[in-house]
PDB file of N, CA and C in Angstrom:
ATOM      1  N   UNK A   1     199.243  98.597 163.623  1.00  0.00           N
ATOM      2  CA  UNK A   1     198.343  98.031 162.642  1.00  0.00           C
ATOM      3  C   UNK A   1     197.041  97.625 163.331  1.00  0.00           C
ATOM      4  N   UNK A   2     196.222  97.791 162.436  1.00  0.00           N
ATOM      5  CA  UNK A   2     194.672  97.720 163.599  1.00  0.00           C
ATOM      6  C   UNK A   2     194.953  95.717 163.338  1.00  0.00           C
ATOM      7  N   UNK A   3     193.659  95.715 164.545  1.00  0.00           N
ATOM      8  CA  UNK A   3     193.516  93.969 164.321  1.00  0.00           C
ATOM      9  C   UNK A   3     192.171  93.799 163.207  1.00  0.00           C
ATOM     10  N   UNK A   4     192.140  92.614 162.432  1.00  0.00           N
ATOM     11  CA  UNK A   4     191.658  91.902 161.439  1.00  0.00           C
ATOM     12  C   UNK A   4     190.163  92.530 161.702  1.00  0.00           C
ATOM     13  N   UNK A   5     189.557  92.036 162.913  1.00  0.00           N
ATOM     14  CA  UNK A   5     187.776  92.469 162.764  1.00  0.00           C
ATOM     15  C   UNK A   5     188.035  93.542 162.589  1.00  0.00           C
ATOM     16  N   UNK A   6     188.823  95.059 162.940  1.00  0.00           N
ATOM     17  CA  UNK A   6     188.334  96.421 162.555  1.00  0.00           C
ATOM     18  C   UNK A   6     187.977  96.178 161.411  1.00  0.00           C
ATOM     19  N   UNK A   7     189.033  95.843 160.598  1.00  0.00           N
ATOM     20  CA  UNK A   7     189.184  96.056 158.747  1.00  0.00           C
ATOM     21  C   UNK A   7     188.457  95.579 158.512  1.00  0.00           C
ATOM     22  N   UNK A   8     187.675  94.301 159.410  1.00  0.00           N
ATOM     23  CA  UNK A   8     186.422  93.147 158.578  1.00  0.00           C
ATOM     24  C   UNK A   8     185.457  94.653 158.525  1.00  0.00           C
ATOM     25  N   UNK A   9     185.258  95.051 159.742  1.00  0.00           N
ATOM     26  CA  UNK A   9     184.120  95.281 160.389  1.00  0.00           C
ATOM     27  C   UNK A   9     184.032  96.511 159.120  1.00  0.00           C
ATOM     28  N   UNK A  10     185.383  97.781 159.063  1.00  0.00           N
ATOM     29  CA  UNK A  10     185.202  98.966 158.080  1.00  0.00           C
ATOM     30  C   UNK A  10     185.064  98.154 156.780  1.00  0.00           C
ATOM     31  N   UNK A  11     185.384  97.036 156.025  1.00  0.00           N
ATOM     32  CA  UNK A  11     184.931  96.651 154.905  1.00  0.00           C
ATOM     33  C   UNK A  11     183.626  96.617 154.488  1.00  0.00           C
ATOM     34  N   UNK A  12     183.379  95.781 155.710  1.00  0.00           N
ATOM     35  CA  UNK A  12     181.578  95.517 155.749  1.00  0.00           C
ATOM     36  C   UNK A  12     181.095  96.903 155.255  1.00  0.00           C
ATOM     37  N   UNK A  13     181.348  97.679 156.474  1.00  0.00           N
ATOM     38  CA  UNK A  13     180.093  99.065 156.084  1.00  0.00           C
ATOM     39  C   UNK A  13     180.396  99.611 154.576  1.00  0.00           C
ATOM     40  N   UNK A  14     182.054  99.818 154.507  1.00  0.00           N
ATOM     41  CA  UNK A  14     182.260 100.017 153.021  1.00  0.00           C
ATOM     42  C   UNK A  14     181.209  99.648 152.014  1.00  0.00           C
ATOM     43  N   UNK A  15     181.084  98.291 152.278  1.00  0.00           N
ATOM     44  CA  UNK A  15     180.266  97.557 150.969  1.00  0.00           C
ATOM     45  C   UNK A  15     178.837  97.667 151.053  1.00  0.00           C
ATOM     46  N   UNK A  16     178.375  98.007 152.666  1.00  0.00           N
ATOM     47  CA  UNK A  16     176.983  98.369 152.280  1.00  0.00           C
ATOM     48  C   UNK A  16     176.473  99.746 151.914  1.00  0.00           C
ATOM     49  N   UNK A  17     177.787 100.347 152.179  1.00  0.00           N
ATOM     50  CA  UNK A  17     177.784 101.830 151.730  1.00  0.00           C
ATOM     51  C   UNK A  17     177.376 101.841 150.256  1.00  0.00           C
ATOM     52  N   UNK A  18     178.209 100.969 149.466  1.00  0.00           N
ATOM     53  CA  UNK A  18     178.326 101.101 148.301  1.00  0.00           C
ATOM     54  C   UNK A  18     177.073 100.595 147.648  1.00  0.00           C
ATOM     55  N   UNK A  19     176.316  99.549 148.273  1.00  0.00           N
ATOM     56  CA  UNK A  19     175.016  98.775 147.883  1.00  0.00           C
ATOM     57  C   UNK A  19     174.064  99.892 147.535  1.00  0.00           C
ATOM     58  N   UNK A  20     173.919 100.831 148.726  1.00  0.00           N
ATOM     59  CA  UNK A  20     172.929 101.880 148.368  1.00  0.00           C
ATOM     60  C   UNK A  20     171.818 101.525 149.282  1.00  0.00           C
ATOM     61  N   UNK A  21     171.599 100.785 150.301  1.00  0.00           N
ATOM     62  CA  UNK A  21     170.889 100.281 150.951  1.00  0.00           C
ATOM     63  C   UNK A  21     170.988 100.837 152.641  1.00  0.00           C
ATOM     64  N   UNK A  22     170.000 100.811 153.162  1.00  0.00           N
ATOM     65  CA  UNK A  22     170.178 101.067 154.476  1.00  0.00           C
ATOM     66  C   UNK A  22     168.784 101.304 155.348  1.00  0.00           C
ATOM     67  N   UNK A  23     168.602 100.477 156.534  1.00  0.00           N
ATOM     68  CA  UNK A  23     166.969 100.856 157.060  1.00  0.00           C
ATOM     69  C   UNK A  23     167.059 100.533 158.562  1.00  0.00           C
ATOM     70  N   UNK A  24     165.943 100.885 159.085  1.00  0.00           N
ATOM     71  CA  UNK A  24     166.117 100.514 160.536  1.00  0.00           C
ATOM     72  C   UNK A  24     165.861  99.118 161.059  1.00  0.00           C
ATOM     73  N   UNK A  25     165.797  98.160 160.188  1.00  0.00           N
ATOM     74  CA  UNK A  25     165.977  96.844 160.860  1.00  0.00           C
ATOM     75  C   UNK A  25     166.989  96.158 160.097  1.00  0.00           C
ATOM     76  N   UNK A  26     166.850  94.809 160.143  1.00  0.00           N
ATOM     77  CA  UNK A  26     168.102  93.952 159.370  1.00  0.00           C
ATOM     78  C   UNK A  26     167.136  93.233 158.005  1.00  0.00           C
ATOM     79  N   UNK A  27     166.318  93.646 158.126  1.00  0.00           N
ATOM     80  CA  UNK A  27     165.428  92.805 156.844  1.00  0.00           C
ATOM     81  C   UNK A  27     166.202  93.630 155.457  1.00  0.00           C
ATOM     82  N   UNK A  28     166.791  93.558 154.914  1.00  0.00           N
ATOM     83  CA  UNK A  28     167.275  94.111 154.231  1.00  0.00           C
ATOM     84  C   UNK A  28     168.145  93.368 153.530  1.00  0.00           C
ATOM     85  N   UNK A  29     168.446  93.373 152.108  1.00  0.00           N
ATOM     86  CA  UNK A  29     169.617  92.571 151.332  1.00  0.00           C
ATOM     87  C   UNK A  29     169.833  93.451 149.791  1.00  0.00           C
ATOM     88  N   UNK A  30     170.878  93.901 149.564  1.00  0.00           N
ATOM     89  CA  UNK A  30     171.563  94.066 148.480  1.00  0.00           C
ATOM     90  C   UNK A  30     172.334  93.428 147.551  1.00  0.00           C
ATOM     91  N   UNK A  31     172.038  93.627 146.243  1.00  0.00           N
ATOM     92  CA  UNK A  31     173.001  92.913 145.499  1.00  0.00           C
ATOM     93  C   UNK A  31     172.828  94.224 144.084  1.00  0.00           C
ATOM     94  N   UNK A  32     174.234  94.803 143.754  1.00  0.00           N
ATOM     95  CA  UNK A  32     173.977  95.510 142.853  1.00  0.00           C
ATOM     96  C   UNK A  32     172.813  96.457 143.280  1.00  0.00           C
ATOM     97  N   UNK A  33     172.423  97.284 141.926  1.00  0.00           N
ATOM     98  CA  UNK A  33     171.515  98.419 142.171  1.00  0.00           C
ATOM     99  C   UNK A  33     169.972  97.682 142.675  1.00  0.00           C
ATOM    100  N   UNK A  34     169.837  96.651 143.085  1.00  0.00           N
ATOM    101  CA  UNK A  34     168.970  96.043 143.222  1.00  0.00           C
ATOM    102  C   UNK A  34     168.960  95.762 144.739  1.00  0.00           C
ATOM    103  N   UNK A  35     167.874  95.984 145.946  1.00  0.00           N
ATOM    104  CA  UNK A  35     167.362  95.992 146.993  1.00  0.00           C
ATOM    105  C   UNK A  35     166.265  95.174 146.887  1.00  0.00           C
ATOM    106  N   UNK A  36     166.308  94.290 147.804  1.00  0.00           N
ATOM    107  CA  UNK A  36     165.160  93.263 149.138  1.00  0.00           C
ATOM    108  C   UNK A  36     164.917  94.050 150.374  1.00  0.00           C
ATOM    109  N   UNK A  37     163.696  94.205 150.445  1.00  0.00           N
ATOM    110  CA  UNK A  37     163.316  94.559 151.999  1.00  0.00           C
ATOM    111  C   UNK A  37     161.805  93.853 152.304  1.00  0.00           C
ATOM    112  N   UNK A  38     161.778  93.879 153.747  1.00  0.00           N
ATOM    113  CA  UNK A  38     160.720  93.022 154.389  1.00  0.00           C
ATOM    114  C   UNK A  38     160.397  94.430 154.947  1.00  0.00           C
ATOM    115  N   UNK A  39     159.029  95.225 155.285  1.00  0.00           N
ATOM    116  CA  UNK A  39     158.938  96.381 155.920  1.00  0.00           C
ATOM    117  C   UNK A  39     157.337  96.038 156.431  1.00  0.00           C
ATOM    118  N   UNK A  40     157.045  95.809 157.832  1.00  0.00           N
ATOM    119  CA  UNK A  40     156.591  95.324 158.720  1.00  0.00           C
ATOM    120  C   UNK A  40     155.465  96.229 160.071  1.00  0.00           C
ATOM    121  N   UNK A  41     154.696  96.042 159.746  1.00  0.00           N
ATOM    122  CA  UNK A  41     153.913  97.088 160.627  1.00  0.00           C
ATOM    123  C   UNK A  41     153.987  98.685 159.646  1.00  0.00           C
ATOM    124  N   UNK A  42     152.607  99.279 160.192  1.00  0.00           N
ATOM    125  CA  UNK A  42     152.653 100.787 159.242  1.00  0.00           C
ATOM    126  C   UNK A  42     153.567 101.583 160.149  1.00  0.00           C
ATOM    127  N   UNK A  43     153.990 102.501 159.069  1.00  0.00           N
ATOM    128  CA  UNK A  43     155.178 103.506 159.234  1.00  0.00           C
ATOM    129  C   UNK A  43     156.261 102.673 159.356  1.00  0.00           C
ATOM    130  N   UNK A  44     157.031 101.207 159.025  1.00  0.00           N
ATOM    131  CA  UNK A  44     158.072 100.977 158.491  1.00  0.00           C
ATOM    132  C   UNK A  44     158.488 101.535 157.682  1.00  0.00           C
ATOM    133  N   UNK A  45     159.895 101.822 157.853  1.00  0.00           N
ATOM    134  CA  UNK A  45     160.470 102.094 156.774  1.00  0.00           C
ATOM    135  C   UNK A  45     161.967 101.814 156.030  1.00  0.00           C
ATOM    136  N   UNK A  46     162.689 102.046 155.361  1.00  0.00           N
ATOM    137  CA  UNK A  46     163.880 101.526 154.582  1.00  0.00           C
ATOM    138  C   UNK A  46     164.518 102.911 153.567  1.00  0.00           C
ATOM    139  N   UNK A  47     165.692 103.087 153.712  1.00  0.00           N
ATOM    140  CA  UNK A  47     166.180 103.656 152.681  1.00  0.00           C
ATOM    141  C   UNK A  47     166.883 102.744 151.471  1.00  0.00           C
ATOM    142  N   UNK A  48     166.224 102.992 150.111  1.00  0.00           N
ATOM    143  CA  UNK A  48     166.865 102.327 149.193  1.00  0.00           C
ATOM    144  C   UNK A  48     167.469 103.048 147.978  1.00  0.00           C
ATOM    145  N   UNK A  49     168.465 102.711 147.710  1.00  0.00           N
ATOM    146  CA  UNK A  49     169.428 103.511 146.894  1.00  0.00           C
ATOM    147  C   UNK A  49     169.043 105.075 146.931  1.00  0.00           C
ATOM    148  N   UNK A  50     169.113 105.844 147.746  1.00  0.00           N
ATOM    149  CA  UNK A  50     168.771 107.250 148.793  1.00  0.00           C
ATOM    150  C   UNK A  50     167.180 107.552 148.333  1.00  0.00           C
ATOM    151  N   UNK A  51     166.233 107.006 148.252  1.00  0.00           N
ATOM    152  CA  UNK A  51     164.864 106.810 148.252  1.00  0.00           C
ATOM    153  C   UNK A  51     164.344 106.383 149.642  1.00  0.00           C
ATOM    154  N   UNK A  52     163.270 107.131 150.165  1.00  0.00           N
ATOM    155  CA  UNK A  52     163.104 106.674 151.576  1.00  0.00           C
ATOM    156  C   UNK A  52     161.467 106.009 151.195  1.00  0.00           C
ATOM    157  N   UNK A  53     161.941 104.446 151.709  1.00  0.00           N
ATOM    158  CA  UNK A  53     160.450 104.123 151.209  1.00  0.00           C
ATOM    159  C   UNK A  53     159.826 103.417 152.476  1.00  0.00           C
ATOM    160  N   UNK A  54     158.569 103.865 152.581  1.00  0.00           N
ATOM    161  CA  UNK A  54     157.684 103.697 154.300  1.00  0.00           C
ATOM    162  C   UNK A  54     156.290 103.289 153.336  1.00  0.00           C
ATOM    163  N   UNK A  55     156.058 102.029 154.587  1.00  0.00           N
ATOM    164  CA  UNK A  55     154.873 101.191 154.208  1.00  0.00           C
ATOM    165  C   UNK A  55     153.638 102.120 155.219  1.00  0.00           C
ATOM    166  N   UNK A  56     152.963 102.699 154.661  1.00  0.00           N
ATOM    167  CA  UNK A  56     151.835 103.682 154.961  1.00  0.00           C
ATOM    168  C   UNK A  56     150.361 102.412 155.615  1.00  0.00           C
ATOM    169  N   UNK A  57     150.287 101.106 155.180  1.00  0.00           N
ATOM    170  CA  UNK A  57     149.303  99.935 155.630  1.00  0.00           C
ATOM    171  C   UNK A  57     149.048  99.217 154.487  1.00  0.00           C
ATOM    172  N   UNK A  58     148.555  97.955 154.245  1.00  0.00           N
ATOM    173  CA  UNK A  58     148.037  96.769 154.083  1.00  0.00           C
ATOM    174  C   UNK A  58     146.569  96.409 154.077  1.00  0.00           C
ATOM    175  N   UNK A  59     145.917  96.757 153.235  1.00  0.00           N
ATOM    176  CA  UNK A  59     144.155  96.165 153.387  1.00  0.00           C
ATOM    177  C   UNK A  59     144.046  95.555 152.045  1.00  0.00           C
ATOM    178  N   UNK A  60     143.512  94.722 152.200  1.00  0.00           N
ATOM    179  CA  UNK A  60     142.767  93.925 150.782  1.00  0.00           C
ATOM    180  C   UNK A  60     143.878  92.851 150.010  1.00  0.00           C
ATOM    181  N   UNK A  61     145.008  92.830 150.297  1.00  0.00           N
ATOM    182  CA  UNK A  61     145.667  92.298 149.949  1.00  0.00           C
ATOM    183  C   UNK A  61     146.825  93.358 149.211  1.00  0.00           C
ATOM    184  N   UNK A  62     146.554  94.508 148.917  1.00  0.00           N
ATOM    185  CA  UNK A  62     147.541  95.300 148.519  1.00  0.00           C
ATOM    186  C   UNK A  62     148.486  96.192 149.838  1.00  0.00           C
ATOM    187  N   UNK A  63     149.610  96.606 149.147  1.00  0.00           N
ATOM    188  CA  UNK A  63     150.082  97.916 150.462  1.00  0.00           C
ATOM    189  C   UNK A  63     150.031  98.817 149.651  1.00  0.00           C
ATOM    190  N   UNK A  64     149.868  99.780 150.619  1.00  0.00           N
ATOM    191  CA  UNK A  64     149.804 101.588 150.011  1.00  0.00           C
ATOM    192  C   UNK A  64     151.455 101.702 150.864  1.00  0.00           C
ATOM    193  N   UNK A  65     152.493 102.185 149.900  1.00  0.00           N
ATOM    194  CA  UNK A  65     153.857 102.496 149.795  1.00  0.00           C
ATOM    195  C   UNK A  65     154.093 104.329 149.868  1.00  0.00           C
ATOM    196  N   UNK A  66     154.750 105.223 150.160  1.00  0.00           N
ATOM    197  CA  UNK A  66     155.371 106.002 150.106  1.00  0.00           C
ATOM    198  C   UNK A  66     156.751 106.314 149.903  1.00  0.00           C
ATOM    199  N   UNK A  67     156.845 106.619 148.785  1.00  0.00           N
ATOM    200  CA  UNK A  67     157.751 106.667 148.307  1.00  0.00           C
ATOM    201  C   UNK A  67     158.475 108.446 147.971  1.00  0.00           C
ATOM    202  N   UNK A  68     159.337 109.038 148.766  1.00  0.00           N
ATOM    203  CA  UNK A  68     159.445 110.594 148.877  1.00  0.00           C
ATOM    204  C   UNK A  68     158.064 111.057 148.799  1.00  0.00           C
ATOM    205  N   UNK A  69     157.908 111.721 148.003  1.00  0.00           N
ATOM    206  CA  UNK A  69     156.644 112.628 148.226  1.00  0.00           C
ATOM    207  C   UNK A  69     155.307 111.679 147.549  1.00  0.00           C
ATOM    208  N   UNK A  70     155.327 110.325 146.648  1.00  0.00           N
ATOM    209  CA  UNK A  70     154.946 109.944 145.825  1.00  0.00           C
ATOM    210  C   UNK A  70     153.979 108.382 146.936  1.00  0.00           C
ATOM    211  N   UNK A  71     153.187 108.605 146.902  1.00  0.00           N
ATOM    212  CA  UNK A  71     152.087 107.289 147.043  1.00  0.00           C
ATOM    213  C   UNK A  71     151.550 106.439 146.161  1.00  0.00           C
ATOM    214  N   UNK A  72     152.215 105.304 145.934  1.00  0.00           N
ATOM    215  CA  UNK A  72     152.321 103.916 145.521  1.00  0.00           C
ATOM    216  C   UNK A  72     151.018 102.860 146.106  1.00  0.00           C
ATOM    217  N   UNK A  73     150.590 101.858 145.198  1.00  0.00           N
ATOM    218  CA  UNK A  73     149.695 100.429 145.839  1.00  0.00           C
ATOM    219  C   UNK A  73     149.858  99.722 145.000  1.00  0.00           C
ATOM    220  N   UNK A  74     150.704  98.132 145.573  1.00  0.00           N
ATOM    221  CA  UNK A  74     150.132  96.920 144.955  1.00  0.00           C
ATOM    222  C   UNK A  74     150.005  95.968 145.645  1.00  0.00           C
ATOM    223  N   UNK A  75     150.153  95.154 145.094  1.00  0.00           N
ATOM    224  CA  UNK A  75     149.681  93.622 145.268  1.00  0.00           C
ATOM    225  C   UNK A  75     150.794  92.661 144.809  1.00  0.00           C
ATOM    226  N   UNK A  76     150.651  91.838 145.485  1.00  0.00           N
ATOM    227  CA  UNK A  76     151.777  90.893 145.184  1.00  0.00           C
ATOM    228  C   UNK A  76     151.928  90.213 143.842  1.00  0.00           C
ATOM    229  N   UNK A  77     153.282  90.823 143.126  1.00  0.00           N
ATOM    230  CA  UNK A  77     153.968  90.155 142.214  1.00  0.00           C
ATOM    231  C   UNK A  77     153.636  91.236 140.931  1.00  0.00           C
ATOM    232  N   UNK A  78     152.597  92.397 141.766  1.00  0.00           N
ATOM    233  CA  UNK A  78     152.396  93.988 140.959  1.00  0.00           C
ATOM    234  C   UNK A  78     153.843  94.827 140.619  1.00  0.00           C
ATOM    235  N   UNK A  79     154.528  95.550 139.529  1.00  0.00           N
ATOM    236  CA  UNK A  79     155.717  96.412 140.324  1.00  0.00           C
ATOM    237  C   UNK A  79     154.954  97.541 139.243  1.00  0.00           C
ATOM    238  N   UNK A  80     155.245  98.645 140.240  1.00  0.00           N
ATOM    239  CA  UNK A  80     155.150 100.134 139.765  1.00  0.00           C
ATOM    240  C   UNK A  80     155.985 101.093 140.050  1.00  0.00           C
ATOM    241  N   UNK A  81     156.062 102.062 139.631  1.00  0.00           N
ATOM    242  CA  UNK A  81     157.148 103.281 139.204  1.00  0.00           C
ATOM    243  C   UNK A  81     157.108 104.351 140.168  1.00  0.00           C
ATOM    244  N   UNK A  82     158.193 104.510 140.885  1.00  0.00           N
ATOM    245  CA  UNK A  82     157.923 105.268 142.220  1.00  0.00           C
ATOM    246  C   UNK A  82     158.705 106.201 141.810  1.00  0.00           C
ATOM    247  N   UNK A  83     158.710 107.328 141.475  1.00  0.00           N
ATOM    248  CA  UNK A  83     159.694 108.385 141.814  1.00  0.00           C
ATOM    249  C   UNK A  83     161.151 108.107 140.358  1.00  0.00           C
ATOM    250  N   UNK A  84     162.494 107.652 140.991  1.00  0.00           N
ATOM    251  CA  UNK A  84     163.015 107.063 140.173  1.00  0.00           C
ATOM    252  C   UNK A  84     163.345 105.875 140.494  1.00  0.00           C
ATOM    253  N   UNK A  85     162.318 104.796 141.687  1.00  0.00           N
ATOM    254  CA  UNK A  85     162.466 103.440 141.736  1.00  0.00           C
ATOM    255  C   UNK A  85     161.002 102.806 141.065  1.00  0.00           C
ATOM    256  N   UNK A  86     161.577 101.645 140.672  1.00  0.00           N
ATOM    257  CA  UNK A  86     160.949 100.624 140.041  1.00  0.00           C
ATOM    258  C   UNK A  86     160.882  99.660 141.578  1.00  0.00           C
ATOM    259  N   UNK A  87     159.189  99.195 141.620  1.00  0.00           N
ATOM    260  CA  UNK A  87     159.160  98.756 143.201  1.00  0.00           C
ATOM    261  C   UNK A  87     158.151  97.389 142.737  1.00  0.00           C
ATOM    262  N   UNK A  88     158.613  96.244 143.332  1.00  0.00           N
ATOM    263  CA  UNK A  88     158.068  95.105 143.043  1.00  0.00           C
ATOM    264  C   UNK A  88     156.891  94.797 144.548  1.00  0.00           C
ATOM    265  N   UNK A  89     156.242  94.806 144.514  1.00  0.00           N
ATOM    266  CA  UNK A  89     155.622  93.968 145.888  1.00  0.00           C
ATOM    267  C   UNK A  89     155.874  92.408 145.319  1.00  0.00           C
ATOM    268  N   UNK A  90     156.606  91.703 146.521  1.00  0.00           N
ATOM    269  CA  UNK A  90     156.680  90.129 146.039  1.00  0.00           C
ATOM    270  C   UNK A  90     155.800  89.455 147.233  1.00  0.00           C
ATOM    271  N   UNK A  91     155.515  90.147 148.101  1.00  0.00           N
ATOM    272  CA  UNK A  91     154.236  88.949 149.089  1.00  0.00           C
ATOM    273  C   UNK A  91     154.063  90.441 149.799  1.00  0.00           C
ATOM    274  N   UNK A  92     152.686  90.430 150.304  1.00  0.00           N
ATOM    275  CA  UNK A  92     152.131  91.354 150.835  1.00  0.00           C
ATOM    276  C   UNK A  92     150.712  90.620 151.863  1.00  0.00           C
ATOM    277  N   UNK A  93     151.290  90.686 153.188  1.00  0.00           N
ATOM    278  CA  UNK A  93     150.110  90.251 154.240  1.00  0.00           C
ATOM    279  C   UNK A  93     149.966  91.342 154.765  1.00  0.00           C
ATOM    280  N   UNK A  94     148.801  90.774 155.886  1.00  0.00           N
ATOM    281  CA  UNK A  94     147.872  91.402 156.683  1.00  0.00           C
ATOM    282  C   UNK A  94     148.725  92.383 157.384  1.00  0.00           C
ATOM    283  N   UNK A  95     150.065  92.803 157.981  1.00  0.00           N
ATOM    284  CA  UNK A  95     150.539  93.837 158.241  1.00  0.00           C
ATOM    285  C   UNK A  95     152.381  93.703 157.534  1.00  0.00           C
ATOM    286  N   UNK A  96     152.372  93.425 156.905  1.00  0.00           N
ATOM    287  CA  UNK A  96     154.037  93.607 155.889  1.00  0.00           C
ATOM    288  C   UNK A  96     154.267  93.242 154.949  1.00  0.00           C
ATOM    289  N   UNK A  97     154.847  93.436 153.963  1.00  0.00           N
ATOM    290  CA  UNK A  97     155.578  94.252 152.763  1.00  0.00           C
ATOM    291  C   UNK A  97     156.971  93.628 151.997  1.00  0.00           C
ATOM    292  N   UNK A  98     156.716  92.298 151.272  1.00  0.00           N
ATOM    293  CA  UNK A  98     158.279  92.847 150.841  1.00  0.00           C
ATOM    294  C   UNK A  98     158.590  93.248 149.657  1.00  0.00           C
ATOM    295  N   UNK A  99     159.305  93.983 149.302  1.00  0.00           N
ATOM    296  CA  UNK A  99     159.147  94.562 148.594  1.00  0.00           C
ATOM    297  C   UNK A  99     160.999  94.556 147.444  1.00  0.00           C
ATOM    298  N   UNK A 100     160.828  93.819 146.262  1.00  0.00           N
ATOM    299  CA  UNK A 100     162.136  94.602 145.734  1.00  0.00           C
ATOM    300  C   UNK A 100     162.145  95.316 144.716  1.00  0.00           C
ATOM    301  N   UNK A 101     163.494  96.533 145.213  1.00  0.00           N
ATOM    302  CA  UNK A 101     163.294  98.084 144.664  1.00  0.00           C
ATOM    303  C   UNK A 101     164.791  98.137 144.258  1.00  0.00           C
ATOM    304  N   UNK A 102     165.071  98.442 142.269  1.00  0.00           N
ATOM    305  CA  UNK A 102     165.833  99.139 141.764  1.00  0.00           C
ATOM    306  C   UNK A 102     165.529 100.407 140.926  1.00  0.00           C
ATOM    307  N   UNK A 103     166.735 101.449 140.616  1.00  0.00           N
ATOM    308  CA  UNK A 103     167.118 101.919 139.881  1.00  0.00           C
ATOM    309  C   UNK A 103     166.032 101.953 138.284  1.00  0.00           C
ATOM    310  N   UNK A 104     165.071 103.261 138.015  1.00  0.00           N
ATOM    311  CA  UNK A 104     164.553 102.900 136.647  1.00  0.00           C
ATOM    312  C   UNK A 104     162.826 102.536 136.335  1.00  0.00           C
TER     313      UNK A 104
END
């Protein structure tokens, strides 16, 4: 029988499997079809519910977003229609992004 952390550890990924979420740092949080990410410096990026979304830069107070083939800009507390995500900018500084992105 394996010991307890394996099963913690294969649950875990299980469930973030299932979130739909996944990026190269830890700024990241799922709940349901619904994604939080912090994406930090240009060419960050995040996969959200299999949407690959990369922060392209930050001037004026907006970010210019990429979203698959599709180029996105707002401003904080702006959300617009990326592809088939719905993308919120909720604070947007001088170099990062956060951004939450569902489904729609």
């Amino acid at each position: 029988m394996a010991p307890s952390h394996v099963l913690a550890a294969g649950l875990l990924a299980g469930a973030l499997a299932l979130a739909g979420c996944s990026l190269n740092s830890d700024d990241v949080s799922c709940s349901g079809t619904k994604c939080t990410a912090t994406l930090s410096g240009d060419g960050a990026s995040v996969k959200i519910l299999g949407q690959k979304l990369q922060l392209s830069g930050t001037k004026d107070g907006r970010a210019t977003l990429g979203v698959g083939d599709a180029s996105v800009s707002c401003a904080e507390g702006e959300s617009v229609s990326a592809g088939p995500l719905s993308v919120t900018c909720t604070s947007v500084t001088d170099s990062a992004v956060e951004v939450t992105a569902s489904l729609g």
